[in-house]
C-alpha atoms as a PDB file:
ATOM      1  CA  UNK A   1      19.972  26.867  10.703  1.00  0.00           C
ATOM      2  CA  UNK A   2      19.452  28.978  13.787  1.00  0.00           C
ATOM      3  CA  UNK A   3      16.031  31.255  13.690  1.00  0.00           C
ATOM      4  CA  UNK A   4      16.435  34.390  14.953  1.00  0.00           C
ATOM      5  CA  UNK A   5      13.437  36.783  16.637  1.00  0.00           C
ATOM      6  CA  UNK A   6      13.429  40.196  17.543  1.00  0.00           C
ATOM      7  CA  UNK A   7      11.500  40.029  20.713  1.00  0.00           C
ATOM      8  CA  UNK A   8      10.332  43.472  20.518  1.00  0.00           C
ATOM      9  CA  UNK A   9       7.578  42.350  18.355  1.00  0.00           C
ATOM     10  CA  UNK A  10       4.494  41.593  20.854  1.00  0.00           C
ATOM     11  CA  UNK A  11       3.669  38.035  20.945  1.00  0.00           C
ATOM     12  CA  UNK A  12       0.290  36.395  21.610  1.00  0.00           C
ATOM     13  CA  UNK A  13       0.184  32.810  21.672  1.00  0.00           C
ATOM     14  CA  UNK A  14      -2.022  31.405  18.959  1.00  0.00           C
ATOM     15  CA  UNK A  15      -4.099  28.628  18.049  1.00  0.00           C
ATOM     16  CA  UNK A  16      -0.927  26.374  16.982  1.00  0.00           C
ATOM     17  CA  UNK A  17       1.205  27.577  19.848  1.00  0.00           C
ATOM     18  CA  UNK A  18      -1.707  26.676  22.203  1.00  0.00           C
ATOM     19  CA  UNK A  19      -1.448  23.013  20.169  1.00  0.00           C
ATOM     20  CA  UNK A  20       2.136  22.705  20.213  1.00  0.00           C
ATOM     21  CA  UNK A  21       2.369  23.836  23.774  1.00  0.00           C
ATOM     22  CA  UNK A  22       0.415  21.410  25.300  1.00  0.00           C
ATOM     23  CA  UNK A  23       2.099  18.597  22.760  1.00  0.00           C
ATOM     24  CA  UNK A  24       5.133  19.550  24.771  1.00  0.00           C
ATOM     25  CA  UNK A  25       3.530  18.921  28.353  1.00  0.00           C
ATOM     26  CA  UNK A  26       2.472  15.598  27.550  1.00  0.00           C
ATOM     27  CA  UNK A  27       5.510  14.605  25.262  1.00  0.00           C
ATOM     28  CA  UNK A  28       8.161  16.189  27.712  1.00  0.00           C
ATOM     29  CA  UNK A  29      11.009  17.364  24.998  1.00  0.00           C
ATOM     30  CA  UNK A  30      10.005  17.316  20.948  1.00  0.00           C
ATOM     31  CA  UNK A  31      11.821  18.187  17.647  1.00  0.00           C
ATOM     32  CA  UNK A  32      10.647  20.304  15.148  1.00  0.00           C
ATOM     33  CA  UNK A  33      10.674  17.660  12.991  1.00  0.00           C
ATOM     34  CA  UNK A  34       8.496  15.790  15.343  1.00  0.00           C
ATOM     35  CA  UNK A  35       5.952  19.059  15.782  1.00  0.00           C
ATOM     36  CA  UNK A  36       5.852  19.018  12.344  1.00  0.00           C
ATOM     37  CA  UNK A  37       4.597  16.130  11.898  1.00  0.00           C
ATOM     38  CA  UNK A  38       2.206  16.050  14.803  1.00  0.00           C
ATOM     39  CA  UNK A  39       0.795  19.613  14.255  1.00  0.00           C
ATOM     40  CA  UNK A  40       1.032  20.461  11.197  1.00  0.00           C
ATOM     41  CA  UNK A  41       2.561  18.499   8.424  1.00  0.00           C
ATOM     42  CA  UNK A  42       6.193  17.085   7.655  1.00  0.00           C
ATOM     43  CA  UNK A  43       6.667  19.394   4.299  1.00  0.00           C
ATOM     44  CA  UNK A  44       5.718  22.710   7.023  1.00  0.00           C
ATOM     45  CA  UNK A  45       9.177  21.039   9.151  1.00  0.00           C
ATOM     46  CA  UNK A  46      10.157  25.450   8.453  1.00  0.00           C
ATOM     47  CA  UNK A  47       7.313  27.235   9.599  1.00  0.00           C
ATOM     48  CA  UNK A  48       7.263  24.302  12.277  1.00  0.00           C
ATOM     49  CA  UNK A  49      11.223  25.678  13.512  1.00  0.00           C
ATOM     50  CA  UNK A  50      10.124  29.163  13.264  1.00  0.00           C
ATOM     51  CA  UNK A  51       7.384  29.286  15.871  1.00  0.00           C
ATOM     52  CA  UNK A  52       9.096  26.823  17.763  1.00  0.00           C
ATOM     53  CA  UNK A  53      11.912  29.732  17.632  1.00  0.00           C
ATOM     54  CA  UNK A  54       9.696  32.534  18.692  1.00  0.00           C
ATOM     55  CA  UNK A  55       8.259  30.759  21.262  1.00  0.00           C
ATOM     56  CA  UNK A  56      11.661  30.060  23.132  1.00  0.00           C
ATOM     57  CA  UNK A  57      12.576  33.464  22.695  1.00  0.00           C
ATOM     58  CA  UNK A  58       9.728  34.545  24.485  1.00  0.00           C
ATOM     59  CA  UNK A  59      10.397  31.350  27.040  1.00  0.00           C
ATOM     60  CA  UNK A  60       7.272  29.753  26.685  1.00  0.00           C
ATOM     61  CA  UNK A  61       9.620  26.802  25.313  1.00  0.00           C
ATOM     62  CA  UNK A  62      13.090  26.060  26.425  1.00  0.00           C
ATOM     63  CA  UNK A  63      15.149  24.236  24.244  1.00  0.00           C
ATOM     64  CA  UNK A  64      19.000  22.386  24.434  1.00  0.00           C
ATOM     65  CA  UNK A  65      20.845  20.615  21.638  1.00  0.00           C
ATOM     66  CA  UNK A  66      20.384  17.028  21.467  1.00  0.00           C
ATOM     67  CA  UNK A  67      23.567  15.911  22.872  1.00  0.00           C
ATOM     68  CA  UNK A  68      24.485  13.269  19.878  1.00  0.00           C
ATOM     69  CA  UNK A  69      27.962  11.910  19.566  1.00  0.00           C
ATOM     70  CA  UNK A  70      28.268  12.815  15.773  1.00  0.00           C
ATOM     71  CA  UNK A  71      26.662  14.487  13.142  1.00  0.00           C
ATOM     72  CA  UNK A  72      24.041  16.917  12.854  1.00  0.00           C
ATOM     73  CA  UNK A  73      22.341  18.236  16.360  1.00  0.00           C
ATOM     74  CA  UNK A  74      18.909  18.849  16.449  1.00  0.00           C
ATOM     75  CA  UNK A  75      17.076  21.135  19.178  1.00  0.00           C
ATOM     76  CA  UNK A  76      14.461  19.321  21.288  1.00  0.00           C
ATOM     77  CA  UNK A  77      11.754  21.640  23.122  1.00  0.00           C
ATOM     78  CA  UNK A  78      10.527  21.676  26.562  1.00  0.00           C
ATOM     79  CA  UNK A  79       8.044  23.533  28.366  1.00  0.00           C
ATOM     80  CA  UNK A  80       9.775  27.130  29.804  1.00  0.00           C
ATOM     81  CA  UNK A  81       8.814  29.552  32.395  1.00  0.00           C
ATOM     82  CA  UNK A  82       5.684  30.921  30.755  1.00  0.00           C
ATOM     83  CA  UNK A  83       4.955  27.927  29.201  1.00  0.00           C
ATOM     84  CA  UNK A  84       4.379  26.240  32.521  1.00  0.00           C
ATOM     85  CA  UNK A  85       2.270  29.864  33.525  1.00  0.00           C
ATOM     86  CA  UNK A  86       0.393  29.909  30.459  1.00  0.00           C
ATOM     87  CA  UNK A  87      -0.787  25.858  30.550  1.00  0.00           C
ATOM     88  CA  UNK A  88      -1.852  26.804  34.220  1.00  0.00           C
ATOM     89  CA  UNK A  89      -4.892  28.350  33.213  1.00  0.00           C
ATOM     90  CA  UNK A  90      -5.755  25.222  30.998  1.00  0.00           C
ATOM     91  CA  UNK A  91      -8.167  22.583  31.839  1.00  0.00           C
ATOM     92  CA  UNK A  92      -6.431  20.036  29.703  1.00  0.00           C
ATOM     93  CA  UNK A  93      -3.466  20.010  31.208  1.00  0.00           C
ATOM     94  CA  UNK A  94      -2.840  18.771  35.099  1.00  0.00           C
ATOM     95  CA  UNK A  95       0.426  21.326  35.679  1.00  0.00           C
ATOM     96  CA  UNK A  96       0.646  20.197  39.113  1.00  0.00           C
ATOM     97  CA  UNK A  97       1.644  16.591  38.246  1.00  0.00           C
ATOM     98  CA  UNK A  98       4.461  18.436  35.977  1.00  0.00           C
ATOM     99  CA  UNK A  99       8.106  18.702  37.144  1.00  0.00           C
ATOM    100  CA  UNK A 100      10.823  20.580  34.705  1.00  0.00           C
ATOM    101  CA  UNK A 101      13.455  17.627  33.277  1.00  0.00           C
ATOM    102  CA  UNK A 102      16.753  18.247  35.247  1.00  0.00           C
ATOM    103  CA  UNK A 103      20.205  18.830  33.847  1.00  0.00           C
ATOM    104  CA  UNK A 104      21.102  14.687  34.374  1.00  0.00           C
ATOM    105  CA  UNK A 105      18.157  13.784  32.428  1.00  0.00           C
ATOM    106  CA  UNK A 106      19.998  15.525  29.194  1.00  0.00           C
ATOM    107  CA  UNK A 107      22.106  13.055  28.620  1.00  0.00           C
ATOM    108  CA  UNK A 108      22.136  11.042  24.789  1.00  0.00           C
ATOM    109  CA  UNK A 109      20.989   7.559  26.150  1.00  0.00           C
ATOM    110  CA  UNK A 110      18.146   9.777  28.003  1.00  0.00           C
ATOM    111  CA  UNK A 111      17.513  11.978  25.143  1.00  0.00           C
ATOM    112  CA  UNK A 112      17.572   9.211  22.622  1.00  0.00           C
ATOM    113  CA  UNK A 113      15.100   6.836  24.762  1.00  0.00           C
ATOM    114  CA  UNK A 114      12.684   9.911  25.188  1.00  0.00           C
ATOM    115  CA  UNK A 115      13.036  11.169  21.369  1.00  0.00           C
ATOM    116  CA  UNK A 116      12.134   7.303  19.978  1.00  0.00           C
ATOM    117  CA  UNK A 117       8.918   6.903  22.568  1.00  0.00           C
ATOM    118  CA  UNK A 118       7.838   9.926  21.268  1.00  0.00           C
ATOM    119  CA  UNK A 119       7.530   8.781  17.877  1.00  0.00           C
ATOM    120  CA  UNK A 120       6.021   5.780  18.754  1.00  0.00           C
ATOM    121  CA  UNK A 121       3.398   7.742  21.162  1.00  0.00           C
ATOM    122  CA  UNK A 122       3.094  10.222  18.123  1.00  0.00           C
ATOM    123  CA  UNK A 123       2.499   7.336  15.693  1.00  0.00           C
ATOM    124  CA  UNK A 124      -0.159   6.239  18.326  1.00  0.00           C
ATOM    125  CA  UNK A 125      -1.601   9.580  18.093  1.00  0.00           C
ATOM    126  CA  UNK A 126      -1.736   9.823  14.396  1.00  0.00           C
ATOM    127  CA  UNK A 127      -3.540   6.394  13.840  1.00  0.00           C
ATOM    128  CA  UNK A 128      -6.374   7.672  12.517  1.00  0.00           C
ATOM    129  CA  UNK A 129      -9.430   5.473  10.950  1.00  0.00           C
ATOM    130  CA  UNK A 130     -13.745   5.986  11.836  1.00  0.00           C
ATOM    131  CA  UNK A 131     -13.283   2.547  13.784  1.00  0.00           C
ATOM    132  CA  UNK A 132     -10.572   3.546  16.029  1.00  0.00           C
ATOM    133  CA  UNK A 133     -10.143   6.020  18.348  1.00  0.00           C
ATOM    134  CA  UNK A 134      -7.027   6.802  20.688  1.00  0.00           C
ATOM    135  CA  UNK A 135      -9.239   7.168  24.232  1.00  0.00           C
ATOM    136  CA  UNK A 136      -6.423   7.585  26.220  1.00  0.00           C
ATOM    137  CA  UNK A 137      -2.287   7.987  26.634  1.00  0.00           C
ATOM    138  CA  UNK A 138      -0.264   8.244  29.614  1.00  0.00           C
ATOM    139  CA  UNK A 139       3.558   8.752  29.145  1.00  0.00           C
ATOM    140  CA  UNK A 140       6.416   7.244  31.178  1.00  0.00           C
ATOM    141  CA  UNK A 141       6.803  10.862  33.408  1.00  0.00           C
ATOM    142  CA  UNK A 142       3.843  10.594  35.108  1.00  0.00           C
ATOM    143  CA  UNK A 143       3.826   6.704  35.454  1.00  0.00           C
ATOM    144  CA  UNK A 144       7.178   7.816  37.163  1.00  0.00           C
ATOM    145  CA  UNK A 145       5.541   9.839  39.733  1.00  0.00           C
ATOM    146  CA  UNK A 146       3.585   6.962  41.355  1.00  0.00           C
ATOM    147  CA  UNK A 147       6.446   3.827  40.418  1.00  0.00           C
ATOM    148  CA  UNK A 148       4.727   0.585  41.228  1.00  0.00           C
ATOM    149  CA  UNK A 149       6.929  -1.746  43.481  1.00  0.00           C
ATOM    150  CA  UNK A 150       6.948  -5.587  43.139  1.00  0.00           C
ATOM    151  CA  UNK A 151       9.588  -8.017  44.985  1.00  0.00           C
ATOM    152  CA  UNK A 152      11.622  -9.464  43.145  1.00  0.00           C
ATOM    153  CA  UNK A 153      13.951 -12.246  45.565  1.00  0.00           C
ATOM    154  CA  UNK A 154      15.545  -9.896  48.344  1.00  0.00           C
ATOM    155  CA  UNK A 155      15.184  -6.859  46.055  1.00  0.00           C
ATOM    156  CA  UNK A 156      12.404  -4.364  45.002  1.00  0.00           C
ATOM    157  CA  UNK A 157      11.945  -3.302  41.681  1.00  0.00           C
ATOM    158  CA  UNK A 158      10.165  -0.723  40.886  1.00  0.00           C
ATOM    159  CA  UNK A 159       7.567  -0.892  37.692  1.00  0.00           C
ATOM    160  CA  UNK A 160       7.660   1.838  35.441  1.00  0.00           C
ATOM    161  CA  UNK A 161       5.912   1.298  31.926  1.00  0.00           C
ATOM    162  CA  UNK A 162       7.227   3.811  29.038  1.00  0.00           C
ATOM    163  CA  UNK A 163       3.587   4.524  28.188  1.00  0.00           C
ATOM    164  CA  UNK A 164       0.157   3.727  27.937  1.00  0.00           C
ATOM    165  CA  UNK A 165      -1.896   3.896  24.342  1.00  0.00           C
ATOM    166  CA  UNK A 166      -5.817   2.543  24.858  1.00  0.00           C
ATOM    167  CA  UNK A 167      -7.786   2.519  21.875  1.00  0.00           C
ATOM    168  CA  UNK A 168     -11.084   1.780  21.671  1.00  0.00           C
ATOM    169  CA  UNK A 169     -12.268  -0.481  18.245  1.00  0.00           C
ATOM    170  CA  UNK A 170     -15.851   0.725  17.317  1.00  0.00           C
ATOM    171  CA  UNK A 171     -17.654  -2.311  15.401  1.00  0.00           C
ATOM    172  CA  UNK A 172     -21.571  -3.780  16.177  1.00  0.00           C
ATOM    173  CA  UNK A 173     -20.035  -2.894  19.698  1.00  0.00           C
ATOM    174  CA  UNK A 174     -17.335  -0.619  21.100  1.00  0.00           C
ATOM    175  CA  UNK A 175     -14.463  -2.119  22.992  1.00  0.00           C
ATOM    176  CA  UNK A 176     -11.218  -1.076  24.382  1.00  0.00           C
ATOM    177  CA  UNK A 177      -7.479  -2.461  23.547  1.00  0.00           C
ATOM    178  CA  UNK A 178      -5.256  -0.566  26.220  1.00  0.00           C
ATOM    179  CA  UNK A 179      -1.491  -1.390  25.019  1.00  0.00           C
ATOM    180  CA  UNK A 180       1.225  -1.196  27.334  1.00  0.00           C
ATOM    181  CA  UNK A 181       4.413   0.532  25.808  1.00  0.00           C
ATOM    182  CA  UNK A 182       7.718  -0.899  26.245  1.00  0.00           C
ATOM    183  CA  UNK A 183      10.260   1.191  24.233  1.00  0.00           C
ATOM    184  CA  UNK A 184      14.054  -0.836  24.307  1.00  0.00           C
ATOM    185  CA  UNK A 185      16.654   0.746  23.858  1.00  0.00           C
ATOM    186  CA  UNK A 186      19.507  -2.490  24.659  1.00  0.00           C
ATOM    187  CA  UNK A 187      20.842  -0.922  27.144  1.00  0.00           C
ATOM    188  CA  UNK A 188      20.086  -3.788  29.871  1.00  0.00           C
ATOM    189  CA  UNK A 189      21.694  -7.377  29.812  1.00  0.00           C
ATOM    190  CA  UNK A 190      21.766 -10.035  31.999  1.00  0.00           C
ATOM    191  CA  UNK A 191      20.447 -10.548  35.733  1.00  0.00           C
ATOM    192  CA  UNK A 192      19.073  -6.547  35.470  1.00  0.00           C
ATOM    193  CA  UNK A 193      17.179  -7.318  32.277  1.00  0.00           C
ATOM    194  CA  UNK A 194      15.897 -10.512  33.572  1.00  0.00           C
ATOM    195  CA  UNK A 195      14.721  -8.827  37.073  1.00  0.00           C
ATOM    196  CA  UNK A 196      12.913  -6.320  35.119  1.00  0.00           C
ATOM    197  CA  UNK A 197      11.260  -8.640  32.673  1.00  0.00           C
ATOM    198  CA  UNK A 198      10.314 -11.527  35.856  1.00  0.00           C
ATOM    199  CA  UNK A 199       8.637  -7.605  37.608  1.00  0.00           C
ATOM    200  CA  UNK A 200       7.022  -6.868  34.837  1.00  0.00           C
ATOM    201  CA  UNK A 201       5.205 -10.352  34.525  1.00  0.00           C
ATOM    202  CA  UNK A 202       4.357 -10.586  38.181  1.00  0.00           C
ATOM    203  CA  UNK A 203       2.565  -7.380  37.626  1.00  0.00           C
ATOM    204  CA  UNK A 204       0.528  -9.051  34.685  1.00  0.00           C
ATOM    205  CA  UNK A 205      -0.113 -12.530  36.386  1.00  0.00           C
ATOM    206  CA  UNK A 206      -1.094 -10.343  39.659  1.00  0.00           C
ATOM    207  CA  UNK A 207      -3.626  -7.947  37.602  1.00  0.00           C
ATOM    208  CA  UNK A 208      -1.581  -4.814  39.311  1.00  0.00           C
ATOM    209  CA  UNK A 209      -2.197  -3.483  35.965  1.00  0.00           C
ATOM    210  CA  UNK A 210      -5.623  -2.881  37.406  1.00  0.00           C
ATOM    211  CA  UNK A 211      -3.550  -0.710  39.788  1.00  0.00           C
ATOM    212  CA  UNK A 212      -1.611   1.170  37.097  1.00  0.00           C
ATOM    213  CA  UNK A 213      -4.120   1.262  34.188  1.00  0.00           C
ATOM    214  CA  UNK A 214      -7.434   1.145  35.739  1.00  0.00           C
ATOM    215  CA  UNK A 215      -8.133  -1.209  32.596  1.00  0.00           C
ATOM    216  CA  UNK A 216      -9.373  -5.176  32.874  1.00  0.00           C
ATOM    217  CA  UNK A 217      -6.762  -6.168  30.706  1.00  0.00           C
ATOM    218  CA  UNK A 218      -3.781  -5.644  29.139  1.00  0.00           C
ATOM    219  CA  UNK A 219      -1.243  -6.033  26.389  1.00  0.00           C
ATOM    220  CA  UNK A 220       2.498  -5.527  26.493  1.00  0.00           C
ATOM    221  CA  UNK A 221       3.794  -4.502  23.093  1.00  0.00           C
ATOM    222  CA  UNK A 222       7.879  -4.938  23.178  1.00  0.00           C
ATOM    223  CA  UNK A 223       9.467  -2.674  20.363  1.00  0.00           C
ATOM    224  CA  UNK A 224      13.045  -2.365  19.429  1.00  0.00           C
ATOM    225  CA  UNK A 225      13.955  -0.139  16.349  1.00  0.00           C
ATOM    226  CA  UNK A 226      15.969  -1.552  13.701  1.00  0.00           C
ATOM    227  CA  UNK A 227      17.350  -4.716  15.671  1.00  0.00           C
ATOM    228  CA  UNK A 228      15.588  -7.642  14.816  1.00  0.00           C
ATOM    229  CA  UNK A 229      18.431  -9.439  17.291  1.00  0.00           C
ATOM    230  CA  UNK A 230      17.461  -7.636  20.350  1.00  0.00           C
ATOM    231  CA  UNK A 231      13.583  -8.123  19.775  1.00  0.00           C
ATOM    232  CA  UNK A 232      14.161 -11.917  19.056  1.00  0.00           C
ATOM    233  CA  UNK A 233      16.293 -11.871  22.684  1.00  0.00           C
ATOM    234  CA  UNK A 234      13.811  -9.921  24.392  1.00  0.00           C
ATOM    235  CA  UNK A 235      11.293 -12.438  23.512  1.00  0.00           C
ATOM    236  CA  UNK A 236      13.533 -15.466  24.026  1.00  0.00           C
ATOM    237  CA  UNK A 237      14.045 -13.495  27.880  1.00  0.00           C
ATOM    238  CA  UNK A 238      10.091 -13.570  28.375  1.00  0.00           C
ATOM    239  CA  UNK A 239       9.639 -16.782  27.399  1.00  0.00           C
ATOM    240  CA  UNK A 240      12.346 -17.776  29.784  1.00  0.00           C
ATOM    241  CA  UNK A 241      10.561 -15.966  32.814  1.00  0.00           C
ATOM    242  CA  UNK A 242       7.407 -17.266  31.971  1.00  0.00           C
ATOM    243  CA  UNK A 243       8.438 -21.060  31.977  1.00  0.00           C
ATOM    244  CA  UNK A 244      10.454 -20.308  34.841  1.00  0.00           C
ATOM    245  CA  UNK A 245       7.303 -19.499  36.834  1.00  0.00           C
ATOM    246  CA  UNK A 246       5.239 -21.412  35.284  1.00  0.00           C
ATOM    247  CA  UNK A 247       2.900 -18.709  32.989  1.00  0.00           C
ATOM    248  CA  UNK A 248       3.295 -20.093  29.912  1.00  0.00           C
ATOM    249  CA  UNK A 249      -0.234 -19.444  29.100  1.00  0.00           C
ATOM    250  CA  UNK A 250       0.042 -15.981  29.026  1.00  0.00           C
ATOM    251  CA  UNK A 251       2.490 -15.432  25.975  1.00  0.00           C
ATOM    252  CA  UNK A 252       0.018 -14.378  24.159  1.00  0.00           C
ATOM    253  CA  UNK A 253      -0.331 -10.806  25.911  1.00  0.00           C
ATOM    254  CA  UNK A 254       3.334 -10.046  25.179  1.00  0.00           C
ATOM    255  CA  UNK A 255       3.922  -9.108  21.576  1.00  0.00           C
ATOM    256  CA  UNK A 256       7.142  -8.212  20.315  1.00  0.00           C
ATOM    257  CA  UNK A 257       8.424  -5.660  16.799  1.00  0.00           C
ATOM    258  CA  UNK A 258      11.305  -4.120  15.240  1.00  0.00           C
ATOM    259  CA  UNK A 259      10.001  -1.012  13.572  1.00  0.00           C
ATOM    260  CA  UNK A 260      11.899   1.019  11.258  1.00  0.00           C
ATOM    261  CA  UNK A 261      11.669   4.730  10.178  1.00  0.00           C
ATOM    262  CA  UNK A 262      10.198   5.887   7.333  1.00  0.00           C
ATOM    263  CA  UNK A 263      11.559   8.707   5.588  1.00  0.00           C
ATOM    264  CA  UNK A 264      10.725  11.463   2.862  1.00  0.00           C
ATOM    265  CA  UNK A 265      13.930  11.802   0.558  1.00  0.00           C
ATOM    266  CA  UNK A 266      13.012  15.682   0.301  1.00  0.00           C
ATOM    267  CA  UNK A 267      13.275  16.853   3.958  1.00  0.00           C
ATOM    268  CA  UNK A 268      15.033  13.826   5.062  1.00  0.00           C
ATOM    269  CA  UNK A 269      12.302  13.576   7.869  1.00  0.00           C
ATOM    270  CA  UNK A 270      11.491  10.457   9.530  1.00  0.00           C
ATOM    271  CA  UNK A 271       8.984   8.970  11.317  1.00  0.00           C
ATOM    272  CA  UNK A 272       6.946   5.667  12.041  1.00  0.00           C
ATOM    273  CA  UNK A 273       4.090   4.729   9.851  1.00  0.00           C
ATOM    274  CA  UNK A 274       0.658   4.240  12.459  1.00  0.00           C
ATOM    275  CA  UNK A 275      -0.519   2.032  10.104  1.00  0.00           C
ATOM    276  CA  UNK A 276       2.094  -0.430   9.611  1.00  0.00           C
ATOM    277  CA  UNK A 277       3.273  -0.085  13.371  1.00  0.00           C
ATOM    278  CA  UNK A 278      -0.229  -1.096  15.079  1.00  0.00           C
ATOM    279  CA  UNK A 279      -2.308  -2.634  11.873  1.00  0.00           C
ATOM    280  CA  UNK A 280       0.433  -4.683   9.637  1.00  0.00           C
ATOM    281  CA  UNK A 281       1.391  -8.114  10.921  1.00  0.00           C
ATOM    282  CA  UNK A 282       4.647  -7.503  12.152  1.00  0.00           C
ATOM    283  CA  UNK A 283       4.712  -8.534  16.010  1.00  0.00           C
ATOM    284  CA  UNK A 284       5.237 -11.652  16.993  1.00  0.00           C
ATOM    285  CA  UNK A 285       3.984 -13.145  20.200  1.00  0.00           C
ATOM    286  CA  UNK A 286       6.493 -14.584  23.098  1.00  0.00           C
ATOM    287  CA  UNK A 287       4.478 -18.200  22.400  1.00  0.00           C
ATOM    288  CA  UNK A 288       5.601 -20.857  20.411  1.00  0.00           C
ATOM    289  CA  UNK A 289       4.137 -20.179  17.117  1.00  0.00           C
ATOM    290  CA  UNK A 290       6.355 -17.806  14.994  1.00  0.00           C
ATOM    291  CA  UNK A 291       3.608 -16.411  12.517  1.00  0.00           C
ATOM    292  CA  UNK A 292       3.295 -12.835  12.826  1.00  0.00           C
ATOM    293  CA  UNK A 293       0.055 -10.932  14.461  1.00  0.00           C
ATOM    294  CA  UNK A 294      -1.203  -7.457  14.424  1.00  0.00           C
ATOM    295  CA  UNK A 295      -0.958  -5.359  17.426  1.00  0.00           C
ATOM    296  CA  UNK A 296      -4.811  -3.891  16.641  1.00  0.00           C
ATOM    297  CA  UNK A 297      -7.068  -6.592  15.424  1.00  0.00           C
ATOM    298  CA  UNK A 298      -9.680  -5.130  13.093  1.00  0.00           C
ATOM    299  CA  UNK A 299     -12.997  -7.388  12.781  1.00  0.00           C
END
């Protein structure tokens, strides 16, 4: 259904639109039905459209069709012209760092990759429990900005994680659990996949986490949705690379899950439980023993 807005009516950006706005900056492109269910709630998916509506009529959002080969086509959001004015004047939000997504960044694999990290980011976001607290995020754009480089044979790769989530576990004590987000999307086979993967572990056998994190540690959480094959490759891949060079005793910092959607038979929404994504015992480490782990360990 297309909303409509006569854009005589003056507009002043409220406290939701302030909300949603800067959702937008950090998430880089969102669906109503994901600003449903990360500002308001998944039954409000109409009022959710409609301000999402005015406020791209009024180009504080921009907003293209997610270009999907079949079926229904949602719209996904981005920050527009006075978007990127008004979030100027905010504190919260470093606008210089910000770039607007160019037209070759549209496409569906691009779209799709984006659309699933933000629901696991969002899922992130909504874990919500008095011993847990999300301390800080950091999405794959601005990890892009500053891509760390790590030689790999005659080639360079470069290092780009798809996001950042460190919570911190309040018990007796308070400590933190930074988790390093790496969203597949099986796209990648072979040598490329392989190169990646061998990167990706020099960086955690050479601490240049340090470098990208600024944390002490570090755990890489694998996910694939809904393809319990890929995950179980992806693993076997690590596992590979790490006997290879001779790291077997750091499997245990590389968990990998297949998540699936949940989904509310009445709006048809979906989205990805927090609790069973970071709490339940789903992941699996890329060691030898095959019994299932939590990615948050509660005391």
């Amino acid at each position: 259904m297309v909303q409509t807005v006569k854009k005589h009516e003056p507009f002043l950006v409220n406290a939701k639109d302030d909300t949603i706005l800067k959702a937008v900056y950090f998430y880089r492109g969102l669906t109503a039905e994901q600003v449903a269910w990360l500002v308001f709630k998944l039954s409000s998916i109409s009022y959710a459209r409609e301000r999402l509506a005015k406020l791209a009529a009024y180009t504080y959002l921009h907003r293209y069709h997610y270009p999907v080969l079949s079926g229904f086509s949602p719209w996904v959001y981005e920050l527009g012209t006075l978007g990127i004015k008004y979030l100027r004047l905010q504190e919260e939000c470093d606008i210089s760092r910000f770039r607007r997504v160019e037209d070759e960044e549209r496409g569906h694999g691009n779209v799709k990759h984006l659309l699933a990290l933000n629901d696991l980011l969002i899922a992130g976001e909504k874990l919500s429990r008095p011993s847990i607290v999300l301390a800080r995020r950091v999405h794959d754009w601005m990890f892009r900005q500053e891509p760390l480089k790590v030689p790999v044979g005659k080639e360079e790769i470069a290092v780009i994680p798809d996001g950042l989530l460190e919570f911190r576990i309040r018990t007796q004590s308070t400590y933190s659990y930074p988790l390093w987000i790496e969203l597949d999307r099986g796209s990648e086979w072979g040598k490329n996949i392989k190169d990646k993967l061998t990167a990706l572990i020099t960086v955690v056998n050479e601490v240049g986490y340090k470098d990208l994190f600024g944390t002490e540690y570090i755990t890489v959480a694998f996910v694939t949705l809904g393809d319990a094959k890929r995950r179980d490759l992806l693993r076997s891949y690590v596992r590979e690379r790490l006997t290879a060079m001779n790291l077997l005793d750091l499997s245990d910092m590389f968990l990998f899950a297949t998540l699936s959607y949940e989904s509310d038979p009445k709006t048809k929404a979906k989205w990805l439980d927090p609790y069973k994504t970071f709490l339940s015992p789903i992941w699996v480490t890329a060691g030898s023993s095959p019994l299932p782990v939590s990615l948050l360990e509660l005391p």
